[in-house]
PDB file of N, CA and C in Angstrom:
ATOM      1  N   UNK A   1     102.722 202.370  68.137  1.00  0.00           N
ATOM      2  CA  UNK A   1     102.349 201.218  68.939  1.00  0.00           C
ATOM      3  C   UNK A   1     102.884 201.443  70.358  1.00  0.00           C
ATOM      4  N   UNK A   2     102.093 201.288  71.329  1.00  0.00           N
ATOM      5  CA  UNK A   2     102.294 201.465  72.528  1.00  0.00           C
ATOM      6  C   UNK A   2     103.196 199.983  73.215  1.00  0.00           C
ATOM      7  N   UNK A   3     103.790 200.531  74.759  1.00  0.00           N
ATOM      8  CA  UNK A   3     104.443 198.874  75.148  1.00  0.00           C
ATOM      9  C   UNK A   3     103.446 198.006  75.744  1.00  0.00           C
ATOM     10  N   UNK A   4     101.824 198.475  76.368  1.00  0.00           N
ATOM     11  CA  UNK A   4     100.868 197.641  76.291  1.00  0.00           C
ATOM     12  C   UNK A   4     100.617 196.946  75.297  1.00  0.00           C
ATOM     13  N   UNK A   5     100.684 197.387  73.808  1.00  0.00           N
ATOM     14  CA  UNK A   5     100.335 196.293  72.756  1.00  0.00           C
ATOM     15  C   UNK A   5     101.778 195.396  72.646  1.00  0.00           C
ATOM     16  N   UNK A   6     102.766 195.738  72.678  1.00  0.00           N
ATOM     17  CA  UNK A   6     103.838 195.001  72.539  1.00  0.00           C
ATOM     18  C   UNK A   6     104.066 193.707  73.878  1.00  0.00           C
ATOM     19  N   UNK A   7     103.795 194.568  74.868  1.00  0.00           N
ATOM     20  CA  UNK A   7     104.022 193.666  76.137  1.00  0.00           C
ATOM     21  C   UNK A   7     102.372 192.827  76.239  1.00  0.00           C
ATOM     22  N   UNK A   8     101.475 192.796  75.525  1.00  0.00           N
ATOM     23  CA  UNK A   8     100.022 192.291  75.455  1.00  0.00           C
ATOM     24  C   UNK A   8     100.389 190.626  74.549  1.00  0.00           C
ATOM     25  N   UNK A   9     100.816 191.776  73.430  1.00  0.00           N
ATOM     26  CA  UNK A   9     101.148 190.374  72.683  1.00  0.00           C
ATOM     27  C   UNK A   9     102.098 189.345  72.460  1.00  0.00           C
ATOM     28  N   UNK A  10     103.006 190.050  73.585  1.00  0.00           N
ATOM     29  CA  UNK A  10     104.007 188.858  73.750  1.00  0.00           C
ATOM     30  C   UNK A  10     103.561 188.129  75.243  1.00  0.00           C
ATOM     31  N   UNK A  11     102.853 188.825  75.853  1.00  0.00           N
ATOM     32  CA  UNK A  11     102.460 187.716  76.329  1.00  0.00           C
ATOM     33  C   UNK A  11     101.271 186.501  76.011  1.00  0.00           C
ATOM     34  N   UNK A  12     100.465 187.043  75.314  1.00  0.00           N
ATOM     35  CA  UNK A  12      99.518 186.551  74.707  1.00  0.00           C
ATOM     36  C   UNK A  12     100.207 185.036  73.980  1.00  0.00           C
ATOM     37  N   UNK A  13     101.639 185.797  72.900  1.00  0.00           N
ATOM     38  CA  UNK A  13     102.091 184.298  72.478  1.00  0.00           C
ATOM     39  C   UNK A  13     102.761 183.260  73.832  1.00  0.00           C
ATOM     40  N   UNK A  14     103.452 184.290  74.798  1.00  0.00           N
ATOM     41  CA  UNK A  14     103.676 183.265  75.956  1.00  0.00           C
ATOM     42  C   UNK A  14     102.741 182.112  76.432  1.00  0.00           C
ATOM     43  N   UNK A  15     101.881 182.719  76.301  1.00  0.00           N
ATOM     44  CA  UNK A  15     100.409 181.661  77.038  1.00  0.00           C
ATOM     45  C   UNK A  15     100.266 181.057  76.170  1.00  0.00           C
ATOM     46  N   UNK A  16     100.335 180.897  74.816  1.00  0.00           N
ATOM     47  CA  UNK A  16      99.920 180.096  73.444  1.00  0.00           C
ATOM     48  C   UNK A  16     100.968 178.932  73.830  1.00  0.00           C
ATOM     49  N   UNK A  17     102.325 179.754  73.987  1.00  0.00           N
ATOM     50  CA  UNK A  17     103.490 177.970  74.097  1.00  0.00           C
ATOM     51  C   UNK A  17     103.026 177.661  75.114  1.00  0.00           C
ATOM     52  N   UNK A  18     102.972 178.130  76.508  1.00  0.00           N
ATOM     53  CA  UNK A  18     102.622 177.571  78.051  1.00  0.00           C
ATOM     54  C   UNK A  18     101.537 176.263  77.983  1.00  0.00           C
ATOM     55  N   UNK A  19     100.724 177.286  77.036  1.00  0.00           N
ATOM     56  CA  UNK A  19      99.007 176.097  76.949  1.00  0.00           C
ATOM     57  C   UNK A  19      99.970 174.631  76.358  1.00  0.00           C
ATOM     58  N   UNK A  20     100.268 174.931  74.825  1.00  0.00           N
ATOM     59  CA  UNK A  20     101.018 173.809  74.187  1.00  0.00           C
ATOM     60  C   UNK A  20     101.718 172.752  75.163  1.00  0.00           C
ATOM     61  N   UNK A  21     102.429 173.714  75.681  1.00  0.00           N
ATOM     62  CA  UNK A  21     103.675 172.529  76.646  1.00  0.00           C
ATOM     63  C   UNK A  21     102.790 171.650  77.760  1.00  0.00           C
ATOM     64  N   UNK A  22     101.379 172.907  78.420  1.00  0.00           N
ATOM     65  CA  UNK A  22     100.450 172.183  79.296  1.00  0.00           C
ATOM     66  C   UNK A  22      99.957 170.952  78.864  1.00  0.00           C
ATOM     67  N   UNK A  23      99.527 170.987  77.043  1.00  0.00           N
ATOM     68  CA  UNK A  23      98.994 169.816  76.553  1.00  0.00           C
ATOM     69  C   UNK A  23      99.782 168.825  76.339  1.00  0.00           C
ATOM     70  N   UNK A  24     100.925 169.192  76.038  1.00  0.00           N
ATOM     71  CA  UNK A  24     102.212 167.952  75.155  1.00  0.00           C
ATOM     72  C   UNK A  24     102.514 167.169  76.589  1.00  0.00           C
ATOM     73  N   UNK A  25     102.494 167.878  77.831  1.00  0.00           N
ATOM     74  CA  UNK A  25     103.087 166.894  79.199  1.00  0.00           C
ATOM     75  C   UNK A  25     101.519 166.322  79.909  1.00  0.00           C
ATOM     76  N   UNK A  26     100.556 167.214  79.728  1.00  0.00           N
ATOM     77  CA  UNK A  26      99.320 166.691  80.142  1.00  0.00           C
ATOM     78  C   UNK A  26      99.438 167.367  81.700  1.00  0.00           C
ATOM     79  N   UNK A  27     100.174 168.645  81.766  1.00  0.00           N
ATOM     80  CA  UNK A  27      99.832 169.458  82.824  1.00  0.00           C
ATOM     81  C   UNK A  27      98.836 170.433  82.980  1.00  0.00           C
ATOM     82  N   UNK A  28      97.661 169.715  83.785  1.00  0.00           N
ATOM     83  CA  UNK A  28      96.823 170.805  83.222  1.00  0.00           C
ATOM     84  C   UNK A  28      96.975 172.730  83.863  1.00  0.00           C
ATOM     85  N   UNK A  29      97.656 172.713  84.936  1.00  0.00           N
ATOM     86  CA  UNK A  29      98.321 173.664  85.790  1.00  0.00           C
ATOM     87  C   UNK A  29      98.489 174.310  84.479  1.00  0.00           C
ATOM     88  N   UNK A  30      99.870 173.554  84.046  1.00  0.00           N
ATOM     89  CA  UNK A  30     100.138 174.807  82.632  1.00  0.00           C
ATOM     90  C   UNK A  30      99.513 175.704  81.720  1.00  0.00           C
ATOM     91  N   UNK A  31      98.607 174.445  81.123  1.00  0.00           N
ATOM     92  CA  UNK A  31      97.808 174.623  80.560  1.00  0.00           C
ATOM     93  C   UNK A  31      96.705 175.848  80.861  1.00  0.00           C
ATOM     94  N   UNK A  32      96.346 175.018  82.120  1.00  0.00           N
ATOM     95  CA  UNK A  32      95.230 176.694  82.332  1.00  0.00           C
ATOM     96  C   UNK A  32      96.270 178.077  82.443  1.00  0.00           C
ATOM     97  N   UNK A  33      97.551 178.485  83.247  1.00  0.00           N
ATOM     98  CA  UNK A  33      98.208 179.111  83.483  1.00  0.00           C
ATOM     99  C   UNK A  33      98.039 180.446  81.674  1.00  0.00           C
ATOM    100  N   UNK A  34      98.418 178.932  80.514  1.00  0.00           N
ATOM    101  CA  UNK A  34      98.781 179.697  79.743  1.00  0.00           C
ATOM    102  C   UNK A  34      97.602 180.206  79.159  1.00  0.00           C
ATOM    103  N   UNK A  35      96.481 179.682  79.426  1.00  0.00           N
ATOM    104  CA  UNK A  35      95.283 180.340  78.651  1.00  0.00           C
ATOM    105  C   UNK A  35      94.871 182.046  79.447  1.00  0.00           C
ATOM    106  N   UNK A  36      95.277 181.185  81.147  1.00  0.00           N
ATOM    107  CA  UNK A  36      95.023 182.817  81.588  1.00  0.00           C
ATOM    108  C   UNK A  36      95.698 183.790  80.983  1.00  0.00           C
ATOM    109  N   UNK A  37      97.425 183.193  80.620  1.00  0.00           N
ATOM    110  CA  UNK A  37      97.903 185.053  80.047  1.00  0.00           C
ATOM    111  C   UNK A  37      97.910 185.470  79.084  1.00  0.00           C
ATOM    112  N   UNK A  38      96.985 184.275  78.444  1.00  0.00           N
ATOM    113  CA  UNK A  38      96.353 184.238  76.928  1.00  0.00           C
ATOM    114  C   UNK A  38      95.440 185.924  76.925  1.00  0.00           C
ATOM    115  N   UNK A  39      94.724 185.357  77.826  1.00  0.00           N
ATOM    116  CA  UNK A  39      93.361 186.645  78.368  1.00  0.00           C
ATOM    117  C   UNK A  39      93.869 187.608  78.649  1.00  0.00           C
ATOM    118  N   UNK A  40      95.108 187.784  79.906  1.00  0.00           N
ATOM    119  CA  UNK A  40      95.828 188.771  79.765  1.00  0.00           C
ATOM    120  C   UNK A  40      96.458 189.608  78.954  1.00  0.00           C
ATOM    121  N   UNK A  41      97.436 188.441  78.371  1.00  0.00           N
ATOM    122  CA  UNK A  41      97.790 190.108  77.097  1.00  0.00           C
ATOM    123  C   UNK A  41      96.486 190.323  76.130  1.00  0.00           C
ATOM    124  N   UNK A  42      95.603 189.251  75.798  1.00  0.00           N
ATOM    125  CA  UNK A  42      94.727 189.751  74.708  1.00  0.00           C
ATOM    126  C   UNK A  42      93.891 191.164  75.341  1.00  0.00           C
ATOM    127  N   UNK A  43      93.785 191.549  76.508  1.00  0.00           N
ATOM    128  CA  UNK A  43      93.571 192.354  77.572  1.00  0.00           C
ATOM    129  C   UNK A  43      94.422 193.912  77.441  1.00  0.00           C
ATOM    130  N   UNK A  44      95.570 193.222  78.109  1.00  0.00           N
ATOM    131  CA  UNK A  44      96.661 194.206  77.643  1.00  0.00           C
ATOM    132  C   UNK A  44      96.817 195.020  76.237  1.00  0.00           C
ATOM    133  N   UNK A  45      96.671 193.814  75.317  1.00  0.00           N
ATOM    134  CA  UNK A  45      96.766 194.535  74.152  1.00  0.00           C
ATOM    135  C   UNK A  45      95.655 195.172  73.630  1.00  0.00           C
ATOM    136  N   UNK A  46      94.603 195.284  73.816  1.00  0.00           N
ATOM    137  CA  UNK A  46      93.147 195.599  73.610  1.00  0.00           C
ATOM    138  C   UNK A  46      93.369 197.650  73.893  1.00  0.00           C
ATOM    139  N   UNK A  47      93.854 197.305  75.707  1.00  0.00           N
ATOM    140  CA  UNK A  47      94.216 198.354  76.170  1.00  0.00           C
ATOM    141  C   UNK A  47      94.687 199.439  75.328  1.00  0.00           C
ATOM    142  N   UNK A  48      96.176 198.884  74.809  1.00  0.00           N
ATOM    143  CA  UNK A  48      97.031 199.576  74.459  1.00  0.00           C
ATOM    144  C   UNK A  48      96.150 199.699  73.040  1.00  0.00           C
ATOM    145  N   UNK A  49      95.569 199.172  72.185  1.00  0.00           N
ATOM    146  CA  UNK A  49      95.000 199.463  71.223  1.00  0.00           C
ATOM    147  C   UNK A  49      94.128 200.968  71.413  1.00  0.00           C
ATOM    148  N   UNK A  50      93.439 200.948  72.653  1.00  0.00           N
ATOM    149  CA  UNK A  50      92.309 202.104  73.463  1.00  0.00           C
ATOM    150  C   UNK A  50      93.108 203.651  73.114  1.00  0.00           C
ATOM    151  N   UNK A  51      94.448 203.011  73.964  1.00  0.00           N
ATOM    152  CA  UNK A  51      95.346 204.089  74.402  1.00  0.00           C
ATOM    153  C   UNK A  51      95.740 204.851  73.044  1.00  0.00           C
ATOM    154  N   UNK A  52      96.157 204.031  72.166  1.00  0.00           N
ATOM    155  CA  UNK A  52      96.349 204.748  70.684  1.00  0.00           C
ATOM    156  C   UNK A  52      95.580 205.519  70.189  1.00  0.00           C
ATOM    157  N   UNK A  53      94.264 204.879  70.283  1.00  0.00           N
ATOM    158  CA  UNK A  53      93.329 205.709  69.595  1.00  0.00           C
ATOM    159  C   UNK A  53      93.152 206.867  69.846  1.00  0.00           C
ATOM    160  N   UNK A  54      92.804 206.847  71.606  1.00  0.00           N
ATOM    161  CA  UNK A  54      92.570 208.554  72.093  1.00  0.00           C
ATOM    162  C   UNK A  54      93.684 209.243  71.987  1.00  0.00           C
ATOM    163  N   UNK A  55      94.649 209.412  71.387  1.00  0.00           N
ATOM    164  CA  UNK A  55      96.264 209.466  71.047  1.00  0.00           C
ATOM    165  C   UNK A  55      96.068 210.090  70.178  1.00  0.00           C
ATOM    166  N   UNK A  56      95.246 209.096  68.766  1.00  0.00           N
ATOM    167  CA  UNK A  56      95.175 210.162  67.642  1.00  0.00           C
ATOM    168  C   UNK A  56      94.124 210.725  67.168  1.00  0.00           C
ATOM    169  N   UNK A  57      93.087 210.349  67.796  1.00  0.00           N
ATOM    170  CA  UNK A  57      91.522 211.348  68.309  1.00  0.00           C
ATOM    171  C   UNK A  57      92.266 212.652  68.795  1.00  0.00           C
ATOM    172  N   UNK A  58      92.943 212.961  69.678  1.00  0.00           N
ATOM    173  CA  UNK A  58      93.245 214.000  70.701  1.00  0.00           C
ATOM    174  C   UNK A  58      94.153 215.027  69.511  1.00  0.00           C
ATOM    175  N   UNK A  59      94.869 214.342  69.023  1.00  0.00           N
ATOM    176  CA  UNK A  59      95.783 214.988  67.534  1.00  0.00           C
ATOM    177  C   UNK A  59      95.472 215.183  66.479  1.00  0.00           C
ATOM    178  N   UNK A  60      93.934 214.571  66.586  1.00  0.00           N
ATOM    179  CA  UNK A  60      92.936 215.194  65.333  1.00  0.00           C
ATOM    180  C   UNK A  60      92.923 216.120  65.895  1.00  0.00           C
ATOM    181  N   UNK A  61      92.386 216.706  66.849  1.00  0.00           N
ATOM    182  CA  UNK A  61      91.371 217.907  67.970  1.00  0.00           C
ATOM    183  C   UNK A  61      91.955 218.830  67.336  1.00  0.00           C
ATOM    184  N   UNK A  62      93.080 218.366  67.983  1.00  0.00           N
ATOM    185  CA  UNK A  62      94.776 219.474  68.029  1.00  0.00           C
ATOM    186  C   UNK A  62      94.918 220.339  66.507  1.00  0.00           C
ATOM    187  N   UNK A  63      94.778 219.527  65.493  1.00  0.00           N
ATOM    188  CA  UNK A  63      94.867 219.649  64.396  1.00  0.00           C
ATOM    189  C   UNK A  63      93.982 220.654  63.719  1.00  0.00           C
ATOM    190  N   UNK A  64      92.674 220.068  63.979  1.00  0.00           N
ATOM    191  CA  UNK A  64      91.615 220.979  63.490  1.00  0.00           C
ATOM    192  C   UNK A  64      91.381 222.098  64.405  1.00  0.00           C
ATOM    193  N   UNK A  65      91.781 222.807  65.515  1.00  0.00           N
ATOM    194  CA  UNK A  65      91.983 223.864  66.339  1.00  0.00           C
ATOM    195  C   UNK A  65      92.635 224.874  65.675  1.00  0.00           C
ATOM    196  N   UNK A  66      94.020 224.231  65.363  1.00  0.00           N
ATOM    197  CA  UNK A  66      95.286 224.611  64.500  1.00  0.00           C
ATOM    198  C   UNK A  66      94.607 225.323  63.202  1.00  0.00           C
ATOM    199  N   UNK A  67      93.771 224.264  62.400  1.00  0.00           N
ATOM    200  CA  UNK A  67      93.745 224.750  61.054  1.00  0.00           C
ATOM    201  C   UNK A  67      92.489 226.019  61.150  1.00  0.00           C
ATOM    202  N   UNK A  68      91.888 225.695  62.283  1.00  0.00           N
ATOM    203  CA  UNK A  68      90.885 226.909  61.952  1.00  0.00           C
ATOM    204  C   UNK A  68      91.314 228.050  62.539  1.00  0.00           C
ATOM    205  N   UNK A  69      92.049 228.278  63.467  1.00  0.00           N
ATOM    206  CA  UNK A  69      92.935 229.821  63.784  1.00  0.00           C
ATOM    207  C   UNK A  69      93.813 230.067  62.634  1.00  0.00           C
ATOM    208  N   UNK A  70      94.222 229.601  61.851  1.00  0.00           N
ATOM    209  CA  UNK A  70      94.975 229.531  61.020  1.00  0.00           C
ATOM    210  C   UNK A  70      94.310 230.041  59.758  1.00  0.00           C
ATOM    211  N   UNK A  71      92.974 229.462  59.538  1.00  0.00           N
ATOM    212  CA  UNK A  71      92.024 229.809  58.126  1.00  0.00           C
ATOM    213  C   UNK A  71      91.052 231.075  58.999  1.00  0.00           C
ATOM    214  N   UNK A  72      90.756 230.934  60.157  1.00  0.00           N
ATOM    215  CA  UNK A  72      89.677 232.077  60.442  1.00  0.00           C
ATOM    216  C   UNK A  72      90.000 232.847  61.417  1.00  0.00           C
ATOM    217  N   UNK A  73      91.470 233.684  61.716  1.00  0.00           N
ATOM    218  CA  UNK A  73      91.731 234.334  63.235  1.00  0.00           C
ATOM    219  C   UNK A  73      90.754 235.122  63.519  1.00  0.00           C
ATOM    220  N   UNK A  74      90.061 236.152  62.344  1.00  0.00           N
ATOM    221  CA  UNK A  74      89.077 236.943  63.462  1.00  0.00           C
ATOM    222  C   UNK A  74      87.770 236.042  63.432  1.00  0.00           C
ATOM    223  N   UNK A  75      87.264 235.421  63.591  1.00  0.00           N
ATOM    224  CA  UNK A  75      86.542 234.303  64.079  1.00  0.00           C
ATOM    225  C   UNK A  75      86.627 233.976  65.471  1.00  0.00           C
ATOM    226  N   UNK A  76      87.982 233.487  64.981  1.00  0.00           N
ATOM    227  CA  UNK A  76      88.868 232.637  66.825  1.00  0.00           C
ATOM    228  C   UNK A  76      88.623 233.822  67.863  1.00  0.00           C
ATOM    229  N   UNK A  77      89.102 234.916  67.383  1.00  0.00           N
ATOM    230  CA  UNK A  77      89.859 235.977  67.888  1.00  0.00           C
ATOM    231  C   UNK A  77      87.690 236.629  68.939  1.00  0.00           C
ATOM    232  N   UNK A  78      87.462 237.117  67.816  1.00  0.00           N
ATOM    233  CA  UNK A  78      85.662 237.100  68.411  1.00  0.00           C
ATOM    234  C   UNK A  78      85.117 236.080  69.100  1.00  0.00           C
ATOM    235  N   UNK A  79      85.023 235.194  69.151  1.00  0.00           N
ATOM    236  CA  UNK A  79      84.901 233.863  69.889  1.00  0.00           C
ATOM    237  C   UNK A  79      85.354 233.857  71.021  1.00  0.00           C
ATOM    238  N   UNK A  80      86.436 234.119  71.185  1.00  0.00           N
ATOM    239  CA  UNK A  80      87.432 233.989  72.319  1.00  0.00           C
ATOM    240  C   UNK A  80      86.771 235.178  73.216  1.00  0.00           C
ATOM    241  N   UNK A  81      86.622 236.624  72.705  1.00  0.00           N
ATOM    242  CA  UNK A  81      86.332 237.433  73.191  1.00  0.00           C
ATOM    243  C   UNK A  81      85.126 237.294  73.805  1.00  0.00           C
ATOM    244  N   UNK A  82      83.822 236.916  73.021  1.00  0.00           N
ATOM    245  CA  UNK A  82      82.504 236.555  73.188  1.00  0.00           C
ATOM    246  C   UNK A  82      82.500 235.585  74.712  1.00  0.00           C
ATOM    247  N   UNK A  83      83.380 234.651  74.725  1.00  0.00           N
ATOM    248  CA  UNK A  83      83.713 233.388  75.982  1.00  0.00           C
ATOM    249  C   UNK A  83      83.642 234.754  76.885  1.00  0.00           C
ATOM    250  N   UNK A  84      85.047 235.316  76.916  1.00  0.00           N
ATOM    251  CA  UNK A  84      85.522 236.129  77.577  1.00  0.00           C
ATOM    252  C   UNK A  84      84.533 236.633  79.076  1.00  0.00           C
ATOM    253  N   UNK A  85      83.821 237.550  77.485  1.00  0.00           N
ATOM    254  CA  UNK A  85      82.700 238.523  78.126  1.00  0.00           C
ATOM    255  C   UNK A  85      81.778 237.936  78.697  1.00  0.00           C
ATOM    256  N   UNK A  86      81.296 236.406  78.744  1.00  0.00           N
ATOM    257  CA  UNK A  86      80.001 235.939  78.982  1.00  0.00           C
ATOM    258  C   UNK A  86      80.323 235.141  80.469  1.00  0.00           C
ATOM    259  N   UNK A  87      82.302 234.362  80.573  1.00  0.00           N
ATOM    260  CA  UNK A  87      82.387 234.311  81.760  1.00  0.00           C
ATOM    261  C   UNK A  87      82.193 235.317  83.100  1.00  0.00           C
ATOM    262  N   UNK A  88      83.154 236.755  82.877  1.00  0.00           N
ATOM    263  CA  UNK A  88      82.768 237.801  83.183  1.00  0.00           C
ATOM    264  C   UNK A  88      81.677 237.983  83.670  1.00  0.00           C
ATOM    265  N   UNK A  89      80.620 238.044  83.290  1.00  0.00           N
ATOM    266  CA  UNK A  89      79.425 238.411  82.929  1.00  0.00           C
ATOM    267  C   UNK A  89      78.974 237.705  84.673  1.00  0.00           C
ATOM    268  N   UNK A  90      78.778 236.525  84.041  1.00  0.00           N
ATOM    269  CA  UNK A  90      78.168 234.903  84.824  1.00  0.00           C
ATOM    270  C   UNK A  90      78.982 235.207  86.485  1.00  0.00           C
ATOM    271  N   UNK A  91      80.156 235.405  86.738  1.00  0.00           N
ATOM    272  CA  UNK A  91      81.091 235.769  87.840  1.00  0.00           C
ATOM    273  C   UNK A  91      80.732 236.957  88.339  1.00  0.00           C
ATOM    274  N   UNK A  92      80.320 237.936  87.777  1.00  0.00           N
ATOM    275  CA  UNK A  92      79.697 239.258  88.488  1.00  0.00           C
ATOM    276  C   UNK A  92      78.602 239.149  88.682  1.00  0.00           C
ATOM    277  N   UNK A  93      77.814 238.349  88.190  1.00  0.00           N
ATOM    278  CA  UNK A  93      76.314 237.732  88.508  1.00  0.00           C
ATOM    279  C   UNK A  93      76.715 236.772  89.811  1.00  0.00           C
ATOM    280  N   UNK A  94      77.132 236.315  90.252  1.00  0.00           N
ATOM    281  CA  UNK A  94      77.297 235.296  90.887  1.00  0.00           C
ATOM    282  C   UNK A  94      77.661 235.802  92.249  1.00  0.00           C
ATOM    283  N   UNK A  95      78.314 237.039  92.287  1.00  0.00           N
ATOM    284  CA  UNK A  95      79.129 237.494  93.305  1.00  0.00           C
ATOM    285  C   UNK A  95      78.148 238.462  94.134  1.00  0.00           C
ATOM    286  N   UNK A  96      76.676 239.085  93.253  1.00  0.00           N
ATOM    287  CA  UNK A  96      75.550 239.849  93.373  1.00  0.00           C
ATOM    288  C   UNK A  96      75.150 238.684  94.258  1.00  0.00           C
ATOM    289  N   UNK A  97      74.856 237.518  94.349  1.00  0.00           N
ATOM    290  CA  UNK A  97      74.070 236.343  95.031  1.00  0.00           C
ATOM    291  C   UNK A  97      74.820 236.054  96.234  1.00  0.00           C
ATOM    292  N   UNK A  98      75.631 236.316  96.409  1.00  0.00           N
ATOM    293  CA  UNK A  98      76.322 236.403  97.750  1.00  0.00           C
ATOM    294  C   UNK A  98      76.925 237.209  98.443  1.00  0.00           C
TER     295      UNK A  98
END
């Protein structure tokens, strides 16, 4: 859990008492105040929800990179080479054009 979801949802409950206290005195100032940081952390925390995900999307990636050099090096290893040769390739072509 990130401190966007933590700092989202505590403010989120902040605005929940703010609204309350807006209604119990009949301030409506408060009141709206607390609905705005209602929106805010629900905002905030949304965020930080985002942020997690591509967190452990990115550590899947990581993962399955891992397991296939791991199950197929000469695969990786040809692959890599194949890139290699074809950047190469594309850069000496390129350098003919100018």
């Amino acid at each position: 859990m990130t401190d966007d979801r933590m700092a989202g949802t505590a403010r989120n409950l902040g605005g929940k008492v703010q609204e309350g206290y807006g209604k119990v005195t009949g301030d409506a100032v408060s009141e709206l105040k607390g609905k705005m940081n209602q929106a805010a952390g629900a905002a905030q925390d949304m965020y930080g929800q985002a942020a997690d995900a591509m967190k452990e999307g990115a550590s899947d990636a990581a993962d399955y990179v891992a397991t296939l050099v791991k199950e197929r090096p000469y695969t990786v290893a040809v692959c890599a080479f194949l890139a290699g040769w074809v950047i190469s390739h594309i850069s000496a072509h390129r350098r003919d054009y100018y």
